[in-house]
PDB file of N, CA and C in Angstrom:
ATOM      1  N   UNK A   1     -37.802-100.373  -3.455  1.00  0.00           N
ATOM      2  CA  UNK A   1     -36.366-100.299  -3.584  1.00  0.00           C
ATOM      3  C   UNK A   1     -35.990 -99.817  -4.978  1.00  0.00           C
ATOM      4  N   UNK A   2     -35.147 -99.191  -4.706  1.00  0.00           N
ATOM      5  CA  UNK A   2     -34.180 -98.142  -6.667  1.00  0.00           C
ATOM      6  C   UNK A   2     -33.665 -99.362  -7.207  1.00  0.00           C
ATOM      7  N   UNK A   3     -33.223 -99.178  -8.028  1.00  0.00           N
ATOM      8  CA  UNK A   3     -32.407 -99.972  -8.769  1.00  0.00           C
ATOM      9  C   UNK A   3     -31.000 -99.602  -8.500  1.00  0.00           C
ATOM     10  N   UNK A   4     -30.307 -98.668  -7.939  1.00  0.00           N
ATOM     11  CA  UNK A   4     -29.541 -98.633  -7.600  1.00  0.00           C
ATOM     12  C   UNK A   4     -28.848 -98.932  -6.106  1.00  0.00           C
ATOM     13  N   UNK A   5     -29.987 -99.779  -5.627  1.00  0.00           N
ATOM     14  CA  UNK A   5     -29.838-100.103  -4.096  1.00  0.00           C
ATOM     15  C   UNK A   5     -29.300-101.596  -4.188  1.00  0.00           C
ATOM     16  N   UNK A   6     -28.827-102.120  -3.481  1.00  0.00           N
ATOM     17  CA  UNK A   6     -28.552-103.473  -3.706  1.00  0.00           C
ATOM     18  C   UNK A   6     -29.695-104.202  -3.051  1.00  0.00           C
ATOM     19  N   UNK A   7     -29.894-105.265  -3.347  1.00  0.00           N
ATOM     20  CA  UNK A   7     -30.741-105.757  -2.663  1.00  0.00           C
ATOM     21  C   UNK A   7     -30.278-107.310  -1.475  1.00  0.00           C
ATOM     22  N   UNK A   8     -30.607-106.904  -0.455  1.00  0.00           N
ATOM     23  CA  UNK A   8     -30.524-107.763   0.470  1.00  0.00           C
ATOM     24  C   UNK A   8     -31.623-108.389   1.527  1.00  0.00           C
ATOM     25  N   UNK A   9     -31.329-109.421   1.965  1.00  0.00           N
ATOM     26  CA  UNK A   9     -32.315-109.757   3.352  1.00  0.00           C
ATOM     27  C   UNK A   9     -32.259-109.155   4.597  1.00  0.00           C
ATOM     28  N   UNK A  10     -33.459-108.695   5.701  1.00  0.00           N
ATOM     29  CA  UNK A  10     -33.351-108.467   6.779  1.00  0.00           C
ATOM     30  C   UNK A  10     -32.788-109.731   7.791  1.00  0.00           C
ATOM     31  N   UNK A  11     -31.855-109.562   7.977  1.00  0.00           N
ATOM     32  CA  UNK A  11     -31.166-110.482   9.062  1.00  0.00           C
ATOM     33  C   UNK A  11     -31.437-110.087  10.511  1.00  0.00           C
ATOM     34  N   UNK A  12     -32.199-108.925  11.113  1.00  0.00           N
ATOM     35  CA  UNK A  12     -32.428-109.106  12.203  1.00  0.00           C
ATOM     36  C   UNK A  12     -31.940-108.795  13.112  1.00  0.00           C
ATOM     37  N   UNK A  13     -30.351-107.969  12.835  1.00  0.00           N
ATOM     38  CA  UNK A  13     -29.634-107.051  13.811  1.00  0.00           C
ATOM     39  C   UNK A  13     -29.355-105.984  12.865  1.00  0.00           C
ATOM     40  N   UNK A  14     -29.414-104.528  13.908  1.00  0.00           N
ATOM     41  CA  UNK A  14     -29.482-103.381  13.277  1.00  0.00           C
ATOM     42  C   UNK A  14     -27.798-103.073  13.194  1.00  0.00           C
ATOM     43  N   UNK A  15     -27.648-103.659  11.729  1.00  0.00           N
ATOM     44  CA  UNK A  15     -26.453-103.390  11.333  1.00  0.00           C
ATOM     45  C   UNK A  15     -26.907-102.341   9.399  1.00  0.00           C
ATOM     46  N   UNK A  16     -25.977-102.110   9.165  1.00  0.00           N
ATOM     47  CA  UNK A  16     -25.655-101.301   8.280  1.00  0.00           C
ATOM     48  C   UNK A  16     -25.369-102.238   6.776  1.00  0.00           C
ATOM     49  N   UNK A  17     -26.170-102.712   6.142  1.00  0.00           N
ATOM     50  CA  UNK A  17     -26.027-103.411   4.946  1.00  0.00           C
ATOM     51  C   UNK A  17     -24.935-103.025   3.791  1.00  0.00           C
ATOM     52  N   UNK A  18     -24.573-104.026   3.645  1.00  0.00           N
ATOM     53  CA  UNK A  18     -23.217-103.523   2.839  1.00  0.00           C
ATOM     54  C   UNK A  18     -23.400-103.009   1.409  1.00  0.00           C
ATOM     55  N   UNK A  19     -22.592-102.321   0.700  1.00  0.00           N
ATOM     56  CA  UNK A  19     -22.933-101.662  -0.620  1.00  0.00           C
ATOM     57  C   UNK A  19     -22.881-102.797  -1.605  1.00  0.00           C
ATOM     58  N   UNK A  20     -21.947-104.174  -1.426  1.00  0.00           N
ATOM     59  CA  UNK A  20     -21.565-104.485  -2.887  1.00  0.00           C
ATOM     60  C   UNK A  20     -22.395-105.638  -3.050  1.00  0.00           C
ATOM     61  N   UNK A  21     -22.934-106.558  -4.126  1.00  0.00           N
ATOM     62  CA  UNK A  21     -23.389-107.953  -3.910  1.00  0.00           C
ATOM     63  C   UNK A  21     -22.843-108.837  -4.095  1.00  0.00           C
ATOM     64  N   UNK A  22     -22.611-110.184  -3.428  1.00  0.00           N
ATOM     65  CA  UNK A  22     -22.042-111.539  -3.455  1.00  0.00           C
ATOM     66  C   UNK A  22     -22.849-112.652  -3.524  1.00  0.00           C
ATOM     67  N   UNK A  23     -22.116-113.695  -4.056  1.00  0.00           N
ATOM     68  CA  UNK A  23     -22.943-115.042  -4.430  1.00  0.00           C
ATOM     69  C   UNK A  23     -22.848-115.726  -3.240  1.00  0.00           C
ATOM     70  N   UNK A  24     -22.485-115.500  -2.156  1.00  0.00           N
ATOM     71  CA  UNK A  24     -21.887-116.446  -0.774  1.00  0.00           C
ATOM     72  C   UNK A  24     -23.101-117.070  -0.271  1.00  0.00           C
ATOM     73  N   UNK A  25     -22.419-118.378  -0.248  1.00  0.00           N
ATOM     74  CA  UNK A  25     -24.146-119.094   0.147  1.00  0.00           C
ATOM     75  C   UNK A  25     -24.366-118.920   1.633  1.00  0.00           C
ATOM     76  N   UNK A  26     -22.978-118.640   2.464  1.00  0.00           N
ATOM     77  CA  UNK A  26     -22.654-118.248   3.909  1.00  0.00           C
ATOM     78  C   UNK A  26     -22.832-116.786   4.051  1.00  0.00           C
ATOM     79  N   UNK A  27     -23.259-115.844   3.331  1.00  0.00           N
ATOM     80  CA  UNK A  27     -23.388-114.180   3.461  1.00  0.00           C
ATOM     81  C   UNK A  27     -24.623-114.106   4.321  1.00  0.00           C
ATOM     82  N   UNK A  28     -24.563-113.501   5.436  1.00  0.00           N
ATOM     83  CA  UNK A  28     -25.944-113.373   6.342  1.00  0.00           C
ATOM     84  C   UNK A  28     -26.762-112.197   5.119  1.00  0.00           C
ATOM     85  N   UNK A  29     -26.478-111.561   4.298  1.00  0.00           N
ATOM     86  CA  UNK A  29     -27.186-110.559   3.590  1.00  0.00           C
ATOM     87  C   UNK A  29     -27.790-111.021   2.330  1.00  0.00           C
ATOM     88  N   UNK A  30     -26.462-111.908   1.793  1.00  0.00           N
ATOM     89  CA  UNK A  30     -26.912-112.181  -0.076  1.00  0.00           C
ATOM     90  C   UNK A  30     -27.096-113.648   0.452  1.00  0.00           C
ATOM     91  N   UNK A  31     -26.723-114.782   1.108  1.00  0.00           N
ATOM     92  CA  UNK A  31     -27.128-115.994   1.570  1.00  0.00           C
ATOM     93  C   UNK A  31     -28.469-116.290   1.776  1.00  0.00           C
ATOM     94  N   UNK A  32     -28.069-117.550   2.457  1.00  0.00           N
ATOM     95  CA  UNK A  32     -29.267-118.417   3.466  1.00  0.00           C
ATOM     96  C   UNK A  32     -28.670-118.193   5.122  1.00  0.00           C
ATOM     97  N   UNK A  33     -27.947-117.993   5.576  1.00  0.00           N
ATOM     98  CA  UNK A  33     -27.366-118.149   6.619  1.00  0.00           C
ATOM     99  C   UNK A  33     -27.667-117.301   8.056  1.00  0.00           C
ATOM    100  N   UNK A  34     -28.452-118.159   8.584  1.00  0.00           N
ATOM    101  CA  UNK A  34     -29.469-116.861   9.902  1.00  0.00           C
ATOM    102  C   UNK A  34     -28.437-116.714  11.108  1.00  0.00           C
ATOM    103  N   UNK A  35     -28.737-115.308  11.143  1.00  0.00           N
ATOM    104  CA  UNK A  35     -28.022-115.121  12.349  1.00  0.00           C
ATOM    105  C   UNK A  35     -28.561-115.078  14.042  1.00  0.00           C
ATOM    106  N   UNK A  36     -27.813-115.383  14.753  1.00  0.00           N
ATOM    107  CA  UNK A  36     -29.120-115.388  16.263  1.00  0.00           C
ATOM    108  C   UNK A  36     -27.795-115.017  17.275  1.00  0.00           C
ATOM    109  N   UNK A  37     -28.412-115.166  18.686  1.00  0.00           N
ATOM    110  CA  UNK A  37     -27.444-115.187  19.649  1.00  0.00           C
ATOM    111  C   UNK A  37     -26.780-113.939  19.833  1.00  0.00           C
ATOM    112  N   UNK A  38     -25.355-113.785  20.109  1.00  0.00           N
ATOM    113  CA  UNK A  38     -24.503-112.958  20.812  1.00  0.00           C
ATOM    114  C   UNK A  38     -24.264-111.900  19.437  1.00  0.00           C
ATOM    115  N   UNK A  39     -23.696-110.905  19.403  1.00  0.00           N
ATOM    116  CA  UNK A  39     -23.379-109.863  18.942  1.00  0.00           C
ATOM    117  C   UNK A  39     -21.938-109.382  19.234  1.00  0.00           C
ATOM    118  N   UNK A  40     -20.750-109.168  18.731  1.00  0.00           N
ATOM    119  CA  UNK A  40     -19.646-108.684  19.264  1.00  0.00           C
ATOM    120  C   UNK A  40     -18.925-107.596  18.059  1.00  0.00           C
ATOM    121  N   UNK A  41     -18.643-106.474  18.603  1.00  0.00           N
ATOM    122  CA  UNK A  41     -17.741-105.722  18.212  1.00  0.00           C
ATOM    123  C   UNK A  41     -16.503-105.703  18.309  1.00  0.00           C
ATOM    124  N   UNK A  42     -15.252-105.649  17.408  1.00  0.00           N
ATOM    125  CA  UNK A  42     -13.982-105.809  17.802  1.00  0.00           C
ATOM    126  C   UNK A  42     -13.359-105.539  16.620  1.00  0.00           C
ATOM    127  N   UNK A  43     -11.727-105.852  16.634  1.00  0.00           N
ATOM    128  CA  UNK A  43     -11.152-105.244  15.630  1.00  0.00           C
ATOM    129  C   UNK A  43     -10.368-106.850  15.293  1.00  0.00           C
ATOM    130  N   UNK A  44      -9.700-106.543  13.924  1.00  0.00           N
ATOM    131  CA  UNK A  44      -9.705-107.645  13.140  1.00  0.00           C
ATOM    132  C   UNK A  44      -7.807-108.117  13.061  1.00  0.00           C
ATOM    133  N   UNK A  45      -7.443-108.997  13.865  1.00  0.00           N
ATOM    134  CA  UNK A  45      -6.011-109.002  13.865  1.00  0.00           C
ATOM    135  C   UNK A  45      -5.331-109.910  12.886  1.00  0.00           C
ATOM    136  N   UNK A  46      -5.939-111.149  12.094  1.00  0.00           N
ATOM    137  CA  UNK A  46      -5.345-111.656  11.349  1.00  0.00           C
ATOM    138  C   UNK A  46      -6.064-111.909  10.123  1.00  0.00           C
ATOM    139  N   UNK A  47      -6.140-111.975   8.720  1.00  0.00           N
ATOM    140  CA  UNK A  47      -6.697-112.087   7.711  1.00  0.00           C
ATOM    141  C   UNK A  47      -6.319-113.419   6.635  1.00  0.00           C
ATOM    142  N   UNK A  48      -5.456-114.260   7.048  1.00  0.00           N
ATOM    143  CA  UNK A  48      -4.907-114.787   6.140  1.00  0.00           C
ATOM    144  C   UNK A  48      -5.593-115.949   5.789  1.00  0.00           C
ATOM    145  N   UNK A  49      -6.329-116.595   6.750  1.00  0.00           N
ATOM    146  CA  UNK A  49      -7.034-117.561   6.155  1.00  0.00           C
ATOM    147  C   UNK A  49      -8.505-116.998   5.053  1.00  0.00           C
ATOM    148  N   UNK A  50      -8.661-118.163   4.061  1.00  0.00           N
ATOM    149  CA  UNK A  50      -9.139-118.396   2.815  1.00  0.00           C
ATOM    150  C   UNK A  50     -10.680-117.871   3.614  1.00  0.00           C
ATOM    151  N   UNK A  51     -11.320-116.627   3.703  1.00  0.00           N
ATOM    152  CA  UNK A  51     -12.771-116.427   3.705  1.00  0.00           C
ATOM    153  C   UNK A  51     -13.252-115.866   4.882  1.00  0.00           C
ATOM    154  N   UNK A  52     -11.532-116.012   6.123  1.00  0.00           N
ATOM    155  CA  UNK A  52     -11.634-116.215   7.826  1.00  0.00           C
ATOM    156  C   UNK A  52     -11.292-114.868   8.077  1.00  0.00           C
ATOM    157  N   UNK A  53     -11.803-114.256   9.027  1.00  0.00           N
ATOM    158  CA  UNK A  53     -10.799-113.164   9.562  1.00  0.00           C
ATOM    159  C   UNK A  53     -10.791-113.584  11.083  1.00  0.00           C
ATOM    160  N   UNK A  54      -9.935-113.420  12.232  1.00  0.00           N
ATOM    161  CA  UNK A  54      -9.614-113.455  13.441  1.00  0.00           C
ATOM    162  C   UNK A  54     -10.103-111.847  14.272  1.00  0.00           C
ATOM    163  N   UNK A  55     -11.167-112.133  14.944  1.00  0.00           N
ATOM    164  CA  UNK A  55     -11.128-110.474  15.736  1.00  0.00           C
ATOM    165  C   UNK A  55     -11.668-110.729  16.784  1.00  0.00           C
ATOM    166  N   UNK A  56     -10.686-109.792  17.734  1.00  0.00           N
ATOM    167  CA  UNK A  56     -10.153-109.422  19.030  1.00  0.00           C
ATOM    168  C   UNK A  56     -11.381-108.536  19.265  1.00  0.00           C
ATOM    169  N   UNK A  57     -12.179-109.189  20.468  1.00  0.00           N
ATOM    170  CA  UNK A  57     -13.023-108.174  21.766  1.00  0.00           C
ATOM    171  C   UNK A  57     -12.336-107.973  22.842  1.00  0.00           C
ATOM    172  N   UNK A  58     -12.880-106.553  23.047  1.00  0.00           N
ATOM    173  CA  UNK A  58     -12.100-106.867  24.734  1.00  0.00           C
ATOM    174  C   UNK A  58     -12.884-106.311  25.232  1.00  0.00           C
ATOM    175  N   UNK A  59     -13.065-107.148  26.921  1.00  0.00           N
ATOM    176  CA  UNK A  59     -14.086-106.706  28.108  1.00  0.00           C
ATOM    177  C   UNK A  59     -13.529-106.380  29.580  1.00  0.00           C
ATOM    178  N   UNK A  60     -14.387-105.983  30.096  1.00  0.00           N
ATOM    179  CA  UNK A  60     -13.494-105.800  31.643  1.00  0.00           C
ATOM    180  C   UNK A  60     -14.701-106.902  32.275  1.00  0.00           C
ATOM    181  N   UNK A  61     -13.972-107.607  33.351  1.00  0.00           N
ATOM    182  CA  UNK A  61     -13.782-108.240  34.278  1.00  0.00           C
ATOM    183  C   UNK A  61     -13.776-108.566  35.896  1.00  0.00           C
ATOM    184  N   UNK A  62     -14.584-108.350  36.575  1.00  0.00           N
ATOM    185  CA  UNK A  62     -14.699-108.022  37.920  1.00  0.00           C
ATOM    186  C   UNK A  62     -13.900-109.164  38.734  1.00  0.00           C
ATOM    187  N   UNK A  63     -12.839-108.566  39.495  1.00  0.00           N
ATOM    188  CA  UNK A  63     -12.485-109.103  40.387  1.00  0.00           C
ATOM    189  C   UNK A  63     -13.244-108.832  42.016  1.00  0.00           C
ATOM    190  N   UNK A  64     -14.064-109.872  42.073  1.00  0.00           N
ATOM    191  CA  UNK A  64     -14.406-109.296  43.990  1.00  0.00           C
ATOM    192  C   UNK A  64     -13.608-109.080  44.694  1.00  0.00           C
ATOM    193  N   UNK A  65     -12.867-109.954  45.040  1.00  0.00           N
ATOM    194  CA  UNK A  65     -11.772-110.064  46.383  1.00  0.00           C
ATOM    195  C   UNK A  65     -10.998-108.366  46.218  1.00  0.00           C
ATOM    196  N   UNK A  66     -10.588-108.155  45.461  1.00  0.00           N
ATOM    197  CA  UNK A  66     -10.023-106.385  45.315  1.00  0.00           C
ATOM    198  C   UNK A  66     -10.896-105.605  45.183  1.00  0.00           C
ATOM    199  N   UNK A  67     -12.151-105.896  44.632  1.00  0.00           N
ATOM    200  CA  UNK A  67     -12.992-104.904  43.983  1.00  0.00           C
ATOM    201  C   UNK A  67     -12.655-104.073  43.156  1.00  0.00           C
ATOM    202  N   UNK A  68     -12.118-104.677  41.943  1.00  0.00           N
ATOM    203  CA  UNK A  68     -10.990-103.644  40.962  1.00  0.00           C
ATOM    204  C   UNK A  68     -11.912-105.003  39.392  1.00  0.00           C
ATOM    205  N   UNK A  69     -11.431-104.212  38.588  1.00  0.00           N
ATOM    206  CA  UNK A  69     -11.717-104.641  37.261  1.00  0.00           C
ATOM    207  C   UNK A  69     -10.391-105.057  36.494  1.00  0.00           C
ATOM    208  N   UNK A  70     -10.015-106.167  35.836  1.00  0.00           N
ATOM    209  CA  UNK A  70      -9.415-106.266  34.785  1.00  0.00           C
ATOM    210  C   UNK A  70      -9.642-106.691  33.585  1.00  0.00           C
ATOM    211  N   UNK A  71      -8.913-106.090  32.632  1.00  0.00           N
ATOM    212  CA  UNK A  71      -8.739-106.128  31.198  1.00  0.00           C
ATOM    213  C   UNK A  71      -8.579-107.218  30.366  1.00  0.00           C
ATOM    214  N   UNK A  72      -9.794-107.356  29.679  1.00  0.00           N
ATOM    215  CA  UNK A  72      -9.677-109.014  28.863  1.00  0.00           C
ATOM    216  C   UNK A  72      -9.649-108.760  27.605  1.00  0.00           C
ATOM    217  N   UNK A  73      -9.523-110.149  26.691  1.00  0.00           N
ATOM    218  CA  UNK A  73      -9.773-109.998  25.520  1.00  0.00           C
ATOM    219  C   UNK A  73     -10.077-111.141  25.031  1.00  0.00           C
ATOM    220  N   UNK A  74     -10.889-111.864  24.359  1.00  0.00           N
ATOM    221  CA  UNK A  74     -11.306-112.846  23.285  1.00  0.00           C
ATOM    222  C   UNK A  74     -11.643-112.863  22.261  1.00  0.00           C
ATOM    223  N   UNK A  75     -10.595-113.627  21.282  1.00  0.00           N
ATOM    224  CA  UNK A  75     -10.180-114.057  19.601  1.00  0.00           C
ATOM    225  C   UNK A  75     -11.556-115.085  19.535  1.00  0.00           C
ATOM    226  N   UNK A  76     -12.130-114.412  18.283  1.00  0.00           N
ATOM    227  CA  UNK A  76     -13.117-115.664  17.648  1.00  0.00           C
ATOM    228  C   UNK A  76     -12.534-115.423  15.980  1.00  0.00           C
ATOM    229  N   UNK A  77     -12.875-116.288  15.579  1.00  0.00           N
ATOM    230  CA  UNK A  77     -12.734-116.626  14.119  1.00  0.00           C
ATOM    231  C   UNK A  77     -14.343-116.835  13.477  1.00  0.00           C
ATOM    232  N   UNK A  78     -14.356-115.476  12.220  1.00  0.00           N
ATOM    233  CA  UNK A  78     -15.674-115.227  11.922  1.00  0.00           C
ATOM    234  C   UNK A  78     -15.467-115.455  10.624  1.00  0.00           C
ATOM    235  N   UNK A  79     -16.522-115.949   9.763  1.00  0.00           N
ATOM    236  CA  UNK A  79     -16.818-116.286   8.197  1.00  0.00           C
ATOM    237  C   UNK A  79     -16.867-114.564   7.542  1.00  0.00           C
ATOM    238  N   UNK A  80     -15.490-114.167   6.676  1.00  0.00           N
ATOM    239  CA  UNK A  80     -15.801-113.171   5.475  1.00  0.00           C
ATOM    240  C   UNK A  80     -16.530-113.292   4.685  1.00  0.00           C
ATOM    241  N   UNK A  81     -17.581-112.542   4.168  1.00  0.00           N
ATOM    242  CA  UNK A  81     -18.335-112.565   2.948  1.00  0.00           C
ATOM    243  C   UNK A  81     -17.803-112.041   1.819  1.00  0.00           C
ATOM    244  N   UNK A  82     -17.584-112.062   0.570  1.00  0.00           N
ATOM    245  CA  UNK A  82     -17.098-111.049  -0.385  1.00  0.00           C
ATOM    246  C   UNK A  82     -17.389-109.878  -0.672  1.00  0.00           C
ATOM    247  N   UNK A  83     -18.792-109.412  -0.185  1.00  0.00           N
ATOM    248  CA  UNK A  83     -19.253-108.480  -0.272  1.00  0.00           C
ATOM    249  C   UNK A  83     -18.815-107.245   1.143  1.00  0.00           C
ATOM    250  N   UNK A  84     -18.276-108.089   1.950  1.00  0.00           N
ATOM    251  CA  UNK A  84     -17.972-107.589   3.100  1.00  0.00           C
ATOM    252  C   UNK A  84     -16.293-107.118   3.002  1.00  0.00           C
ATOM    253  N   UNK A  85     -15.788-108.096   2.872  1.00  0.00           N
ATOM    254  CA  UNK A  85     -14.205-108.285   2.645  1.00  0.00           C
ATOM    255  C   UNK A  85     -13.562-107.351   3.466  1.00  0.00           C
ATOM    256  N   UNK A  86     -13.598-107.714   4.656  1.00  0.00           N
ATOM    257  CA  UNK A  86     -12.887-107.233   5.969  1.00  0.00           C
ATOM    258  C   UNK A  86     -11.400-107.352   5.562  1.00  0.00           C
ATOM    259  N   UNK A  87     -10.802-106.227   5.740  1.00  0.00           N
ATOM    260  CA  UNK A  87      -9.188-106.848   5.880  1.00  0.00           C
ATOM    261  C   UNK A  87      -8.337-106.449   7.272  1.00  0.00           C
ATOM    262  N   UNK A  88      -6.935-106.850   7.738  1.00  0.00           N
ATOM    263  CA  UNK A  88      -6.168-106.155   8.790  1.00  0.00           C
ATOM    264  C   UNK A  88      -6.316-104.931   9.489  1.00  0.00           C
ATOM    265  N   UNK A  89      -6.612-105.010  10.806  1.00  0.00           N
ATOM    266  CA  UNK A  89      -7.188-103.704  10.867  1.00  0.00           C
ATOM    267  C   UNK A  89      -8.499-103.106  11.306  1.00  0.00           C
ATOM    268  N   UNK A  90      -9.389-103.470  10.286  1.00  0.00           N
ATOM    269  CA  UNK A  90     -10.291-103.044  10.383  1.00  0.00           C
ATOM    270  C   UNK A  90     -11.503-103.355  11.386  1.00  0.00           C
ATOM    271  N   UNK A  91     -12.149-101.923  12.032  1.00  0.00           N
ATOM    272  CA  UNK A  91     -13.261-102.375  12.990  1.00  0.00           C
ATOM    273  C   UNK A  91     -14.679-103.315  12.461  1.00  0.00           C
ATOM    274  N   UNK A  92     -15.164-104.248  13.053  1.00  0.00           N
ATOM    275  CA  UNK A  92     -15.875-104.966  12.727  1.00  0.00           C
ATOM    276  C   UNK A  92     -17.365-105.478  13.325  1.00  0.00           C
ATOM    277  N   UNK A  93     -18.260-105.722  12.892  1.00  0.00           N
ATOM    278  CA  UNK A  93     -19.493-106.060  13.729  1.00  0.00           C
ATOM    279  C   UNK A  93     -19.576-107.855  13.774  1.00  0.00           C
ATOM    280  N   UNK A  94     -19.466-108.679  14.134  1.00  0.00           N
ATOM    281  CA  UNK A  94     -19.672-109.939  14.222  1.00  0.00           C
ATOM    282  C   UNK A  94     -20.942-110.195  15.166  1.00  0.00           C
ATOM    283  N   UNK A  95     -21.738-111.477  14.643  1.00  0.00           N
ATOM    284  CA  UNK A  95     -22.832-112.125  14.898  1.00  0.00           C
ATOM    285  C   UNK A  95     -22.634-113.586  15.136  1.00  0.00           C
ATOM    286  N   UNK A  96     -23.040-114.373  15.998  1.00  0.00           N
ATOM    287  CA  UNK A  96     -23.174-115.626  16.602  1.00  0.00           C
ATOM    288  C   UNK A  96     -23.972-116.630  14.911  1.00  0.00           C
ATOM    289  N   UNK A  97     -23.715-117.690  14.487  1.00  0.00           N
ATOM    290  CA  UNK A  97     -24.653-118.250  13.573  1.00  0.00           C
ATOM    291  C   UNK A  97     -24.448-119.556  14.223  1.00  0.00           C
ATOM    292  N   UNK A  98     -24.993-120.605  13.058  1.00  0.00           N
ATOM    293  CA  UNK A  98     -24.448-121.917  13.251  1.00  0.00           C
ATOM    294  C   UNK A  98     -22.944-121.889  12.943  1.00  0.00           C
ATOM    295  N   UNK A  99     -22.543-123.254  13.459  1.00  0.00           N
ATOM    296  CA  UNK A  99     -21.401-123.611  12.672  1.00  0.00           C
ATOM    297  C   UNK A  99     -20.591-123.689  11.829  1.00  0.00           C
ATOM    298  N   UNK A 100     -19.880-123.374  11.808  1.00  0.00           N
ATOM    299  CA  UNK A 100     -19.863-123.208   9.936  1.00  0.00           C
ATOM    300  C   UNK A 100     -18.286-124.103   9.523  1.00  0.00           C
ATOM    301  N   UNK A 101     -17.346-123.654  10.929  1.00  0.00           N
ATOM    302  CA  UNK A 101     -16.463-125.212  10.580  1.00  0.00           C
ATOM    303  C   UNK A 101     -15.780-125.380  12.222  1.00  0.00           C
ATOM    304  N   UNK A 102     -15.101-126.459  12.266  1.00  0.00           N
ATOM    305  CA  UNK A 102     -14.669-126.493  13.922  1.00  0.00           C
ATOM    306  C   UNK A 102     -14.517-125.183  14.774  1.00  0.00           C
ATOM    307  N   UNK A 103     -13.797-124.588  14.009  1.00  0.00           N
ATOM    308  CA  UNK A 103     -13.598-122.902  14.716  1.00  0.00           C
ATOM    309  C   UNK A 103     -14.314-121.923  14.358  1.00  0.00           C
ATOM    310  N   UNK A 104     -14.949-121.863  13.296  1.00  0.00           N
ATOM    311  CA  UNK A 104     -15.958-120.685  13.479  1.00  0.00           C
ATOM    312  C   UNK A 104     -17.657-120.986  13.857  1.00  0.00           C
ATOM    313  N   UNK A 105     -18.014-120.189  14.544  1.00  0.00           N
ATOM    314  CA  UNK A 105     -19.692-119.991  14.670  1.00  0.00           C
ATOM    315  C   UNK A 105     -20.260-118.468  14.322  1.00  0.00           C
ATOM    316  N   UNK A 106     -18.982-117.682  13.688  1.00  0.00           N
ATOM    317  CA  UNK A 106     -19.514-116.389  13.867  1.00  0.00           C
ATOM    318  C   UNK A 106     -19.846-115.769  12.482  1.00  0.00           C
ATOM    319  N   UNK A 107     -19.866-114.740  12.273  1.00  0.00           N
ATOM    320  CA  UNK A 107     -20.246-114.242  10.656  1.00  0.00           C
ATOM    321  C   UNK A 107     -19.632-112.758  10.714  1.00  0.00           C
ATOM    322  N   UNK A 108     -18.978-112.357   9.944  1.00  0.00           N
ATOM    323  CA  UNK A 108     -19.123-110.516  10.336  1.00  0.00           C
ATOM    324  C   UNK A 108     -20.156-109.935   9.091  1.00  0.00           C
ATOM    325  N   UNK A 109     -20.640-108.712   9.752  1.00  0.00           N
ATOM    326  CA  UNK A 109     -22.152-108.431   9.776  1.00  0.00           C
ATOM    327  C   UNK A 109     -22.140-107.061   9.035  1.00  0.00           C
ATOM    328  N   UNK A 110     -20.751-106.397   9.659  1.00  0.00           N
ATOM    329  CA  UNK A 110     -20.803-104.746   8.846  1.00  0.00           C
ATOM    330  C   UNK A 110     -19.312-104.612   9.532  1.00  0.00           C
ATOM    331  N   UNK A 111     -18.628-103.561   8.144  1.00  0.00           N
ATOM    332  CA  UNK A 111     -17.438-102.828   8.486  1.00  0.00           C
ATOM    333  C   UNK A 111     -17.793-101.369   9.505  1.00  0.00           C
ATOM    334  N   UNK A 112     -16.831-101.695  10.331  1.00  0.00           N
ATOM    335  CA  UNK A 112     -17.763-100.172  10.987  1.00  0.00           C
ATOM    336  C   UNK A 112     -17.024 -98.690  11.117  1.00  0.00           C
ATOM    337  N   UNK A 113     -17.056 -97.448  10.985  1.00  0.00           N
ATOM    338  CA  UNK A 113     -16.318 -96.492  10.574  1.00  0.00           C
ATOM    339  C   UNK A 113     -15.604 -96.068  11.481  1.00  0.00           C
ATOM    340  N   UNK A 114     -13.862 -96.280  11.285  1.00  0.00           N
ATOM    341  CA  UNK A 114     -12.672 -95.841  12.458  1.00  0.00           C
ATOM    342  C   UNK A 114     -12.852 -94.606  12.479  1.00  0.00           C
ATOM    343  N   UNK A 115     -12.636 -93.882  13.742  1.00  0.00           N
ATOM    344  CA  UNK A 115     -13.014 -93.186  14.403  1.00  0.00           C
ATOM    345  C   UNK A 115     -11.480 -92.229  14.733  1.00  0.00           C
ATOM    346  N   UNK A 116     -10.890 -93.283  15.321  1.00  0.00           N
ATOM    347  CA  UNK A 116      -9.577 -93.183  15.041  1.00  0.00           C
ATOM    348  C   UNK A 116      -8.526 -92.997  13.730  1.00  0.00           C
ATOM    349  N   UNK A 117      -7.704 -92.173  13.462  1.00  0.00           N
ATOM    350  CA  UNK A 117      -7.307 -91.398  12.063  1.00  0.00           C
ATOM    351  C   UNK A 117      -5.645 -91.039  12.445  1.00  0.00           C
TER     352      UNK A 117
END
């Protein structure tokens, strides 16, 4: 590794390591904090809590009885890292961890590049 690389841990999903470094003892990259389980992509609808961001997946849904699909969506609340610092808006990679307080179990993992302009 350069010296101009940051240095981080392999966490184990092929995500995109972030450029900046943080002291977060909760950072799946500069931490202790392992990630496992589910994987979700989504976009980020509320920012205001202290470290939290709120982001929206959405899936489709099989209805049998019609045989038609509908349109879902599920809010999790994922741990910001500083090095990450997701804000409003923005597309996001989130990862399943432990606990981390009543409402979160998740972590976000990488900012990911809008596509949309």
């Amino acid at each position: 590794m350069q010296k101009s690389e940051a240095k981080h841990r392999n966490i184990g999903v092929e995500a995109k390591p972030p450029a900046q470094v943080c002291t977060d003892a909760k950072c799946p990259w500069h931490g202790t904090l392992p990630v496992r389980g589910r994987v979700f992509a989504g976009n980020v609808i509320s920012d205001k809590a202290a470290k939290t961001v709120v982001v929206e997946s959405g899936f489709n849904r099989l209805i049998p009885k019609y045989e038609r699909y509908e349109r879902r969506h599920t809010r999790l609340a994922a741990h910001n890292p500083d090095c990450i610092a997701a804000k409003l808006g923005d597309s996001v990679r989130i990862a399943e961890c432990r606990p981390l307080s009543k409402t979160k179990s998740f972590v976000v993992i990488e900012k990911l590049e809008n596509t949309k302009k």
